[in-house]
N, C-alpha and C. Protein backbone atom coordinates (compact mmCIF):
# COMPACT_ATOMS: atom_id res chain seq x y z
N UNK A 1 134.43 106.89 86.05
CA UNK A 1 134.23 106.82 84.64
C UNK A 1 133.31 107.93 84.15
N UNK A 2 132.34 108.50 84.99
CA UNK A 2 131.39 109.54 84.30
C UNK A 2 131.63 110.38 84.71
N UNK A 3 133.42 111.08 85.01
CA UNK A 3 134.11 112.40 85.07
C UNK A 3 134.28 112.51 83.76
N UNK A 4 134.34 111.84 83.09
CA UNK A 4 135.29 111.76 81.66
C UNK A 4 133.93 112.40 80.60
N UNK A 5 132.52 112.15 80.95
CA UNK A 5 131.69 112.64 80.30
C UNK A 5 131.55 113.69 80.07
N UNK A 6 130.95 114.66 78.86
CA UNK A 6 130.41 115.77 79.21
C UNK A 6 129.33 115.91 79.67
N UNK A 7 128.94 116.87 80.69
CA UNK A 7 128.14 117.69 81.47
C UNK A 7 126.76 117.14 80.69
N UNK A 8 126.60 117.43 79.50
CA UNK A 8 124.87 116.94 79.17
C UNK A 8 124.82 115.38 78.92
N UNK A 9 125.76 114.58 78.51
CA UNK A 9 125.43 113.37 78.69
C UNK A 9 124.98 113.01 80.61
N UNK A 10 126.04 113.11 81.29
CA UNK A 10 126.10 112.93 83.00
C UNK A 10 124.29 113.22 83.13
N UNK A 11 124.08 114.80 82.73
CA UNK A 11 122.95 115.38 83.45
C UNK A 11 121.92 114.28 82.71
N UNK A 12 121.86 113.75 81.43
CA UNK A 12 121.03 113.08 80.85
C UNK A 12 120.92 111.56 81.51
N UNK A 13 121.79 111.02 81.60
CA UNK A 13 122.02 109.86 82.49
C UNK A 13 121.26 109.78 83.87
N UNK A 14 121.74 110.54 84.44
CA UNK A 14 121.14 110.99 85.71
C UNK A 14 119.48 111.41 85.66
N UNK A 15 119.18 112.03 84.71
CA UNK A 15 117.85 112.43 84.41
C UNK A 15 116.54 110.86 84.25
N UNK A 16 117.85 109.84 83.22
CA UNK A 16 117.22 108.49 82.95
C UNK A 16 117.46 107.85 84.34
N UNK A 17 117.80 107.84 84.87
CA UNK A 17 117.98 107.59 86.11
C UNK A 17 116.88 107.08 87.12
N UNK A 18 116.29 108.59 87.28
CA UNK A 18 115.78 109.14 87.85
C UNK A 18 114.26 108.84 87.35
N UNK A 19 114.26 108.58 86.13
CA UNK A 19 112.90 108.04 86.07
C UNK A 19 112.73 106.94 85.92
N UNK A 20 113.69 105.87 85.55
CA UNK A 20 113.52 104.75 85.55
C UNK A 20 113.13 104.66 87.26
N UNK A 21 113.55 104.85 88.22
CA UNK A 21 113.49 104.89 89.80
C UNK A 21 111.58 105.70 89.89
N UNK A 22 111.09 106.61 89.50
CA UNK A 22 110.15 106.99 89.74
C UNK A 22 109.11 105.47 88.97
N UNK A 23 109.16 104.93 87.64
CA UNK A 23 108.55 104.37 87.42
C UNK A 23 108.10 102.98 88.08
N UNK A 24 109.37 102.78 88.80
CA UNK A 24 109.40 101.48 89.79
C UNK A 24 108.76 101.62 91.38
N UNK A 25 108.48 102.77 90.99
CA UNK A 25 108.18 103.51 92.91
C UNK A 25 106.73 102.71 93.12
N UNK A 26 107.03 101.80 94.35
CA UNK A 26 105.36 101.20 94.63
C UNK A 26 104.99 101.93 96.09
N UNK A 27 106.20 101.96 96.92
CA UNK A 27 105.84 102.83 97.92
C UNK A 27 105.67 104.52 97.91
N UNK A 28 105.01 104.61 98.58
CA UNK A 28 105.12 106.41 98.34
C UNK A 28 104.63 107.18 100.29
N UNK A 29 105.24 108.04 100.50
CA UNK A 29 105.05 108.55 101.30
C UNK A 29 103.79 110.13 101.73
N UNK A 30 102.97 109.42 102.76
CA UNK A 30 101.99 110.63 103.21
C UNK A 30 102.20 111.37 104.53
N UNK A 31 102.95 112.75 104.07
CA UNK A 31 102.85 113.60 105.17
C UNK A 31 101.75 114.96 105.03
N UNK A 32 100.62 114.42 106.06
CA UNK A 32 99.77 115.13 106.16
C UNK A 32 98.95 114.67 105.36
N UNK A 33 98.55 115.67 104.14
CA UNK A 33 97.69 115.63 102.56
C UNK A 33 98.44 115.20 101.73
N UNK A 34 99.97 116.08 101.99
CA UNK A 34 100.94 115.56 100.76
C UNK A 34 101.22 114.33 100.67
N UNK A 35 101.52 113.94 99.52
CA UNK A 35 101.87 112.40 98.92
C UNK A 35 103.20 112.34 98.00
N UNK A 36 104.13 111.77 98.44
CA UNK A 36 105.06 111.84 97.79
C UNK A 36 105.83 110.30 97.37
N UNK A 37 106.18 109.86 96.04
CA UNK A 37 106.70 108.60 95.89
C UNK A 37 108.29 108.03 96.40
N UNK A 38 108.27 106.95 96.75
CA UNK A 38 109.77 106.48 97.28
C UNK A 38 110.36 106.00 96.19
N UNK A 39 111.46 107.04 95.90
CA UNK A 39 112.43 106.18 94.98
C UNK A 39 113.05 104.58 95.18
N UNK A 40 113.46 105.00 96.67
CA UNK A 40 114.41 103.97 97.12
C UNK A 40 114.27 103.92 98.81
N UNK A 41 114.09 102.75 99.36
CA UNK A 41 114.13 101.88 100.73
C UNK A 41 114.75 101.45 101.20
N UNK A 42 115.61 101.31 102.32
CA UNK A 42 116.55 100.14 103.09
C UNK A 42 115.87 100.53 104.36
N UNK A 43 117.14 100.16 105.20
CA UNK A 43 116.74 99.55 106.90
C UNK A 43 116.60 100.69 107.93
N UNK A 44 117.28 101.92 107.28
CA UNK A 44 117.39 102.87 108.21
C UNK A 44 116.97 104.37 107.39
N UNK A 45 115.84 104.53 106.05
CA UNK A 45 116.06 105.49 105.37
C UNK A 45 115.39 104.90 103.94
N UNK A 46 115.19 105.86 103.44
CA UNK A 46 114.51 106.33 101.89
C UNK A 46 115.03 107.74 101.61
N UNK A 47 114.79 107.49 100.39
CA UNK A 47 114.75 108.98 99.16
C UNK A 47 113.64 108.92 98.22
N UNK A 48 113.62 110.23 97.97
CA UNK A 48 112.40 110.99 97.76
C UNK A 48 112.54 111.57 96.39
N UNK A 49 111.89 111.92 95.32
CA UNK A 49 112.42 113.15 94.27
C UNK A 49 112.45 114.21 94.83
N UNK A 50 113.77 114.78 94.76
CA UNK A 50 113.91 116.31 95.27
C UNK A 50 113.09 117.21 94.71
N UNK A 51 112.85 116.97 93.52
CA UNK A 51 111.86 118.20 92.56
C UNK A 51 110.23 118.01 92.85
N UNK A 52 109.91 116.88 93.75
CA UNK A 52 108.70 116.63 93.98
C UNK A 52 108.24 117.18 95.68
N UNK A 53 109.44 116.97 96.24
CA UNK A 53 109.36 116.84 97.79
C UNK A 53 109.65 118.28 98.24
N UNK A 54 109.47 118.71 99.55
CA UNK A 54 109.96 119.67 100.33
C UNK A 54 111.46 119.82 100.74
N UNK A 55 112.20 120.82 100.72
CA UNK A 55 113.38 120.96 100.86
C UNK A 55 113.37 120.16 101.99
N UNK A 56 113.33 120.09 103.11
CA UNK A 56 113.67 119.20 103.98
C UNK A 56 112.54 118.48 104.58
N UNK A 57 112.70 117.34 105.57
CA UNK A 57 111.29 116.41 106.01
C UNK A 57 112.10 116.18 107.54
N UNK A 58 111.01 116.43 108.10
CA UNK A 58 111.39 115.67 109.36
C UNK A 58 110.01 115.79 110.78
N UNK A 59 110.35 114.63 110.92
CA UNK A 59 108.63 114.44 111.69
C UNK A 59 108.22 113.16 111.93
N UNK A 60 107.32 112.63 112.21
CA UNK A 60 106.27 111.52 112.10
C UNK A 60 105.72 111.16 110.26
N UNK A 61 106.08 110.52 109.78
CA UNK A 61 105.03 110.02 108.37
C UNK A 61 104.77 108.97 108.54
N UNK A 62 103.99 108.11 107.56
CA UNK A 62 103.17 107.14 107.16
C UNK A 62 104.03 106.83 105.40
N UNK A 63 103.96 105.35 105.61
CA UNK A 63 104.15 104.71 104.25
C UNK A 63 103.71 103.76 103.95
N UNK A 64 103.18 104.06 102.66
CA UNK A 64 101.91 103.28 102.17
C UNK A 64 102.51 102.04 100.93
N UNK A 65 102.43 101.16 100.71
CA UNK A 65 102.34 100.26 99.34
C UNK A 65 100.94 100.08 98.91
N UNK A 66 101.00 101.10 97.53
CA UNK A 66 99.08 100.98 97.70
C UNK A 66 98.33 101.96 98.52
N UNK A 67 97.34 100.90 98.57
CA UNK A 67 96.38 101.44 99.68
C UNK A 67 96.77 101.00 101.28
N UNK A 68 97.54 99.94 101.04
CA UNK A 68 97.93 99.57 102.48
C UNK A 68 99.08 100.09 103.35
N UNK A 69 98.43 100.59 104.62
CA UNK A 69 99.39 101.31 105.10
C UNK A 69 100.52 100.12 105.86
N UNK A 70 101.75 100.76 105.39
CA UNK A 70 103.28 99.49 105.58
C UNK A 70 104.14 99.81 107.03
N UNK A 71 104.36 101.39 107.06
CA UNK A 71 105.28 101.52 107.88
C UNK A 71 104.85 103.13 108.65
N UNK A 72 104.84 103.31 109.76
CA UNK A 72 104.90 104.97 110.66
C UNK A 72 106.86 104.76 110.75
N UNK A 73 107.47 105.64 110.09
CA UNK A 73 108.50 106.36 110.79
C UNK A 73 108.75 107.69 111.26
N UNK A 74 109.55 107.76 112.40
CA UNK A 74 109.88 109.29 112.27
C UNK A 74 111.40 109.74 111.95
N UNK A 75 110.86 110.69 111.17
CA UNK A 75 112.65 111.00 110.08
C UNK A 75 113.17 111.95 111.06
N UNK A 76 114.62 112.28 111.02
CA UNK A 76 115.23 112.67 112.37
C UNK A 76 115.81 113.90 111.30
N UNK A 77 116.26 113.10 110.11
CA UNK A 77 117.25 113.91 108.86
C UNK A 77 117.22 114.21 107.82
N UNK A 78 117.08 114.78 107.01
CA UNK A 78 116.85 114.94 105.49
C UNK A 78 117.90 115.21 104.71
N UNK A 79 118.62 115.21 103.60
CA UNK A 79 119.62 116.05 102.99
C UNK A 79 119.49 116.13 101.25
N UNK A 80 119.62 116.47 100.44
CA UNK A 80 119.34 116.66 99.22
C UNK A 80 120.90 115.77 98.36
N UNK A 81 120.72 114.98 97.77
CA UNK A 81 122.11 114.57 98.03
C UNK A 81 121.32 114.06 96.08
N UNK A 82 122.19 114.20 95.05
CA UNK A 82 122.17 113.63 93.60
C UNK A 82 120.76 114.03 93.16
N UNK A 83 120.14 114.98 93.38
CA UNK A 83 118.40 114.95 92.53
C UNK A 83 118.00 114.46 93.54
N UNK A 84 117.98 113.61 94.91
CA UNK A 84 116.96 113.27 95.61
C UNK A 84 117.42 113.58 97.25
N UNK A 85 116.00 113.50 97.41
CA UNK A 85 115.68 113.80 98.96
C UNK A 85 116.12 112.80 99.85
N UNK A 86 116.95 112.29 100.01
CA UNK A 86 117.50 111.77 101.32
C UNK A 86 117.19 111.58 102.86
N UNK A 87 115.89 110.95 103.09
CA UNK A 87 115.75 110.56 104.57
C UNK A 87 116.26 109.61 105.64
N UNK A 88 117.08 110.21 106.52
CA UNK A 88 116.96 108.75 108.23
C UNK A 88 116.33 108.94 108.99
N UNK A 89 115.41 108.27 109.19
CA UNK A 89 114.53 107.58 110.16
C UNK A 89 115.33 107.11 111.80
N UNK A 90 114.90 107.28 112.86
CA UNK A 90 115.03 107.28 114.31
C UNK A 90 114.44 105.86 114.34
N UNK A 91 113.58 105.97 114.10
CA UNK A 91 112.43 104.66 114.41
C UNK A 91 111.57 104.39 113.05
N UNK A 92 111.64 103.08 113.00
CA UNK A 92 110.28 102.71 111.84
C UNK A 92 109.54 101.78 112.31
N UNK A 93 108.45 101.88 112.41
CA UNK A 93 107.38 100.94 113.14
C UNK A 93 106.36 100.36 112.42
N UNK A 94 106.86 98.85 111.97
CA UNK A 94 105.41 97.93 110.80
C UNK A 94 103.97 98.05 111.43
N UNK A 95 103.36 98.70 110.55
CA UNK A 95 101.92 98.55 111.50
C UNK A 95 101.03 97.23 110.68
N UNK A 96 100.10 97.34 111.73
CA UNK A 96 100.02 95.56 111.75
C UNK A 96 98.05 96.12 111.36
N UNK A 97 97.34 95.33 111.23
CA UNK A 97 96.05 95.15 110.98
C UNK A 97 95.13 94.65 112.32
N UNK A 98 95.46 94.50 112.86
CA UNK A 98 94.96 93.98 113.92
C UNK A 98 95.68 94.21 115.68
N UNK A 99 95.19 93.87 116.29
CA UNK A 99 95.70 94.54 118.00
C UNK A 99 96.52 93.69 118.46
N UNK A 100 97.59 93.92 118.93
CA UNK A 100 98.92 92.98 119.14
C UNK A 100 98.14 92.39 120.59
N UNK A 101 98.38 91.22 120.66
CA UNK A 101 98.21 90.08 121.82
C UNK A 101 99.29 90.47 123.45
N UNK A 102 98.42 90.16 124.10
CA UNK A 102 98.91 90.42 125.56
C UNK A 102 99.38 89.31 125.94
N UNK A 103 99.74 87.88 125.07
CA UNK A 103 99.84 86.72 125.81
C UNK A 103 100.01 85.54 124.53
N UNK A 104 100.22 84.36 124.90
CA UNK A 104 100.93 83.48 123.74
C UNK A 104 99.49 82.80 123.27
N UNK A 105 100.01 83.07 122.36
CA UNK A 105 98.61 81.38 121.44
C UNK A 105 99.07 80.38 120.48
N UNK A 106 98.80 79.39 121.08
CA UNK A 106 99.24 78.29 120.26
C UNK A 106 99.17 78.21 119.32
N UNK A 107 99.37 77.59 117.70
CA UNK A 107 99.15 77.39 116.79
C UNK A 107 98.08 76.68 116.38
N UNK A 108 97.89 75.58 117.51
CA UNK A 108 96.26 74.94 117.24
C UNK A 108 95.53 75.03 118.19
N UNK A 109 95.96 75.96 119.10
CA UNK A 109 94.56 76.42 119.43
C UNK A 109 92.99 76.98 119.25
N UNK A 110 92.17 76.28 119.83
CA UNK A 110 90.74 76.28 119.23
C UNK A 110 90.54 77.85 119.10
N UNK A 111 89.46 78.78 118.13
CA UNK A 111 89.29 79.86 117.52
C UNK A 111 88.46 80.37 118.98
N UNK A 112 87.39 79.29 118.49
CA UNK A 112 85.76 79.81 120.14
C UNK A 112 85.65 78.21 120.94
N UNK A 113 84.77 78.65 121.72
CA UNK A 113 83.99 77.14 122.24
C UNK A 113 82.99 77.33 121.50
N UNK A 114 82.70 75.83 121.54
CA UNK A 114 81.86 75.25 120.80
C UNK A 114 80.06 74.98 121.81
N UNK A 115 78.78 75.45 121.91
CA UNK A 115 77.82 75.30 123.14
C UNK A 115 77.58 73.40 122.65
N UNK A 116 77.59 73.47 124.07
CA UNK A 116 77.17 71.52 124.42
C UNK A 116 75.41 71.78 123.86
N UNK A 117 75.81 70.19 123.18
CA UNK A 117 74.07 70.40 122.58
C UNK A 117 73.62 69.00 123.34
């Protein structure tokens, strides 16, 4: 249906687009110093604003919601695909707040001992 458009409506569309998607961005990506916002997330990949980002990405990053850091992936691919930066990820790894356990713990298990008085 938006073959049938002309060229400045499409590009205008696309333009609203594009910022309605930047205004919704809670995640954003830190490689290195740079900081760049996530348009868009799924299971294997994000996009980026092309006009914000580096022609291509690929490496180890960090992704933040906030101040809290959410996810380490490393991007394998990049491609520039509609106005945005296009990443897949190899691996994405939730990082956690605390040191993963060597062993099971119950649910009611006691926190400490308690000293005999």
């Amino acid at each position: 249906m938006l073959e049938h458009l002309p060229n400045e409506i499409r590009e205008g569309l696309e333009a609203a687009r594009l910022r309605e998607l930047k205004k919704r961005a809670k995640l954003r990506v830190q490689v290195g110093e740079a900081v760049f916002p996530v348009l868009r997330f799924w299971h294997d990949g994000f996009a980026l604003d092309a006009s914000l980002a580096p022609g291509k990405l690929r490496g180890l990053v960090d992704i933040y919601d906030g101040p809290r850091h959410v996810f380490q992936c490393l991007i394998v691919a990049s491609a520039i695909e509609r106005g945005e930066l296009v990443c897949d990820f190899k691996r994405v790894t939730a990082v956690s707040d605390r040191a993963a356990l060597d062993y099971w713990r119950a649910e009611d298990a006691p926190v400490g001992y308690l000293p005999r008085s």
